[in-house]
Protein backbone atom coordinates (compact mmCIF):
# COMPACT_ATOMS: atom_id res chain seq x y z
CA UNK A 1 58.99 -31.74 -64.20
CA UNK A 2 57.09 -31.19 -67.20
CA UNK A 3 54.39 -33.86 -68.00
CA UNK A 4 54.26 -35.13 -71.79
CA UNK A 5 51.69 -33.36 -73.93
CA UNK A 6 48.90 -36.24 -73.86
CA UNK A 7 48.95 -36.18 -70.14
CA UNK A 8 49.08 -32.35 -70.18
CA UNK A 9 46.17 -32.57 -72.25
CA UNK A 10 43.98 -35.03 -70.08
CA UNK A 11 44.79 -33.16 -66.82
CA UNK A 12 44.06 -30.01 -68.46
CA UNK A 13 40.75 -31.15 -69.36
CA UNK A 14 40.71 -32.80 -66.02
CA UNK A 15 41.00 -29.14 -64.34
CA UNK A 16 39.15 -27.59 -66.82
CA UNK A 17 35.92 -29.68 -66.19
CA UNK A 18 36.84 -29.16 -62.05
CA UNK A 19 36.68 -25.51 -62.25
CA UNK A 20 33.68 -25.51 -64.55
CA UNK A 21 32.00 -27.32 -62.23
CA UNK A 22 33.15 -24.96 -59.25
CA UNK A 23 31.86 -22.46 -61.28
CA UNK A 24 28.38 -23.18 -61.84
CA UNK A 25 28.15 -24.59 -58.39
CA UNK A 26 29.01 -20.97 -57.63
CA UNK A 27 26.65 -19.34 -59.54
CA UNK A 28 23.83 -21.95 -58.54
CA UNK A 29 24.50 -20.40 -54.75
CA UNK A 30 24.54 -17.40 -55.87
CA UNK A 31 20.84 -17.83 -57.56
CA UNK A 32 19.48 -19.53 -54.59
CA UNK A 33 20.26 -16.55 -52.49
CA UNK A 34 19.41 -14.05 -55.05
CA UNK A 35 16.34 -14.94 -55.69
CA UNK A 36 15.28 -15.87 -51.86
CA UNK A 37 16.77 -12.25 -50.71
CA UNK A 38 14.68 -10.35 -53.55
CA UNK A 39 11.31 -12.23 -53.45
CA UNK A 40 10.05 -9.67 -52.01
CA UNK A 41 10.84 -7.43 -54.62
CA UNK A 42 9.62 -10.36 -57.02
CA UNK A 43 6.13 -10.24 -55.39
CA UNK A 44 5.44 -6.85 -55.16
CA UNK A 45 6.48 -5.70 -58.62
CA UNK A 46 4.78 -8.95 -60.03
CA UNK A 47 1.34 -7.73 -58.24
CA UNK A 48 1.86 -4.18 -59.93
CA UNK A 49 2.11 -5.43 -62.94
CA UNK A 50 -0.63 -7.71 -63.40
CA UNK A 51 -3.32 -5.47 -61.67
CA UNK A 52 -2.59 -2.03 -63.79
CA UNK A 53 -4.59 -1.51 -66.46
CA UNK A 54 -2.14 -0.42 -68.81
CA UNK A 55 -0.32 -3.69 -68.94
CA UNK A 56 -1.68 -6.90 -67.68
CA UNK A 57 -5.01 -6.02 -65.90
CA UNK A 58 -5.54 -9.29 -64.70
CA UNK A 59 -9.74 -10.01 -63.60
CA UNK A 60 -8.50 -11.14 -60.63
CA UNK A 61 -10.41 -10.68 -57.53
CA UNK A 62 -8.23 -8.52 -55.38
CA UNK A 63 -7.52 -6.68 -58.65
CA UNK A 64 -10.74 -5.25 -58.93
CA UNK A 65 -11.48 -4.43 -54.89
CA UNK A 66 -8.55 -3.86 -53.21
CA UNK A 67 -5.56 -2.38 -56.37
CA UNK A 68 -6.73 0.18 -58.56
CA UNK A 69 -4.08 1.69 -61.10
CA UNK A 70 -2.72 4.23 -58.25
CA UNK A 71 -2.00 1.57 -55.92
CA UNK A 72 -0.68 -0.83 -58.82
CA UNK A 73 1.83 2.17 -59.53
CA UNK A 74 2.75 2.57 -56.10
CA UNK A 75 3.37 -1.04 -56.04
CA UNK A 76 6.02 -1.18 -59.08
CA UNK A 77 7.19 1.79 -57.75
CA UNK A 78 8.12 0.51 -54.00
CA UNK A 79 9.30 -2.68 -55.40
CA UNK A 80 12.21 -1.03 -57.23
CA UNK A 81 12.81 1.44 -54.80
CA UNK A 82 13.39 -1.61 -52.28
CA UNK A 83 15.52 -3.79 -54.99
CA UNK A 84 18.58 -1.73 -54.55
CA UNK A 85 19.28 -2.46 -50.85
CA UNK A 86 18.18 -6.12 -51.28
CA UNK A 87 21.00 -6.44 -53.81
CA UNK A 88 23.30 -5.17 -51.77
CA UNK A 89 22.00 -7.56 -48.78
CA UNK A 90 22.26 -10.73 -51.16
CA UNK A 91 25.63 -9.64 -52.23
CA UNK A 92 27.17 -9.17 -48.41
CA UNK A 93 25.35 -12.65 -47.65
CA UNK A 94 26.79 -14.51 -51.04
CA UNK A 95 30.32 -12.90 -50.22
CA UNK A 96 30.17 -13.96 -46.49
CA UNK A 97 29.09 -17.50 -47.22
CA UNK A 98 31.79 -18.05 -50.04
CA UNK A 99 34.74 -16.25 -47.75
CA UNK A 100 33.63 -18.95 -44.77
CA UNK A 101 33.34 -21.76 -47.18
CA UNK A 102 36.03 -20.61 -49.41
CA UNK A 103 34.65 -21.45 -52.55
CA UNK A 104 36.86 -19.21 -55.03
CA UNK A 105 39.40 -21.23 -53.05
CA UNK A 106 38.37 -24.39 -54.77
CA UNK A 107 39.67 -23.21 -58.26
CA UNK A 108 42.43 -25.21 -59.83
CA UNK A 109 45.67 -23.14 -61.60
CA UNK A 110 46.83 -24.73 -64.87
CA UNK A 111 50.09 -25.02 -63.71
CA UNK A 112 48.43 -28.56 -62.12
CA UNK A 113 48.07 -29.66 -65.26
CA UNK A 114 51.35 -28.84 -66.79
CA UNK A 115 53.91 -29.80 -64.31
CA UNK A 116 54.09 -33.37 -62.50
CA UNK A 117 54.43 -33.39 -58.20
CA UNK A 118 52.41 -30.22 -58.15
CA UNK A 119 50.03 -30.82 -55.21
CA UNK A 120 46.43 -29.40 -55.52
CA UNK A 121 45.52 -26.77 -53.39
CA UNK A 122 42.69 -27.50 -51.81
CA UNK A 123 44.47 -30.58 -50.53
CA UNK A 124 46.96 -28.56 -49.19
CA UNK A 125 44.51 -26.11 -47.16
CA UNK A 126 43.01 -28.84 -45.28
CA UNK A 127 40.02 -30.46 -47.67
CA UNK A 128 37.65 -28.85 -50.18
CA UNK A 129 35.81 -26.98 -47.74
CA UNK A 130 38.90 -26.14 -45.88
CA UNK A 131 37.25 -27.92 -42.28
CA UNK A 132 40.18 -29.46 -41.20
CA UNK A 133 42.65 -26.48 -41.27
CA UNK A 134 41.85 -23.30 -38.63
CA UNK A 135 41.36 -20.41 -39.64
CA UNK A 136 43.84 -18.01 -41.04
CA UNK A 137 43.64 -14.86 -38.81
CA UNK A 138 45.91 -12.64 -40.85
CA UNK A 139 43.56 -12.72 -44.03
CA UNK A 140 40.66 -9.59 -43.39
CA UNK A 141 38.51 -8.98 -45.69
CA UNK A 142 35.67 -6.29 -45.90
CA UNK A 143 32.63 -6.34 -47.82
């Protein structure tokens, strides 16, 4: 049955502020794993950068004996060469993690905040991280 529109209003806000949360939890992950997959890329393009002489030429010390403006190209160079696999790494790992953990699973429908006796669904599919329900074996999905 239909709730009233002061309850529908509280337990929208209620799932609202759930999936907001879900959300950013999400894209916190995401970051984390981001940003550990393409340190590499981070470090290299970051030491490119600050020993050419054209943009930072820093007075470091392994600046001036070890990178000279060739090898500070190379380095810029390599490290976006190397990003595009590493985003495709991060992405198969992020995906992976959230199918397994079932995180876009976690998301509430408004239709729990409009009707009364509507049960939530993570509830129903054996706790928020799904752990007491098996696996599903006729659900494939390919990354």
């Amino acid at each position: 049955e239909p709730r009233s529109a002061w309850c529908c209003l509280a337990w929208t806000l209620v799932v609202v502020t759930m999936n907001f949360v879900i959300f950013f939890m999400n894209l916190l992950l995401m970051f984390i794993i981001f940003t550990i997959v393409l340190l590499p890329t981070i470090v290299v393009v970051y030491f490119g950068f600050q020993c050419h002489s054209r943009v930072l030429h820093s007075a470091a010390r392994y600046c001036k004996s070890i990178l000279d403006d060739n090898s500070s190209s190379a380095l810029i160079i390599l490290g976006f060469v190397i990003m595009s696999p590493l985003i495709v790494v991060a992405m198969a790992i992020y995906c992976s993690l959230a199918r397994r953990l079932r995180l876009l699973m976690c998301f509430q429908p408004y239709s729990r905040a409009v009707y009364k006796g509507v049960k939530w669904r993570w509830y129903e599919e054996g706790g928020l991280c799904s752990c007491a329900k098996g696996w599903n074996t006729q659900v494939k999905a390919w990354v």
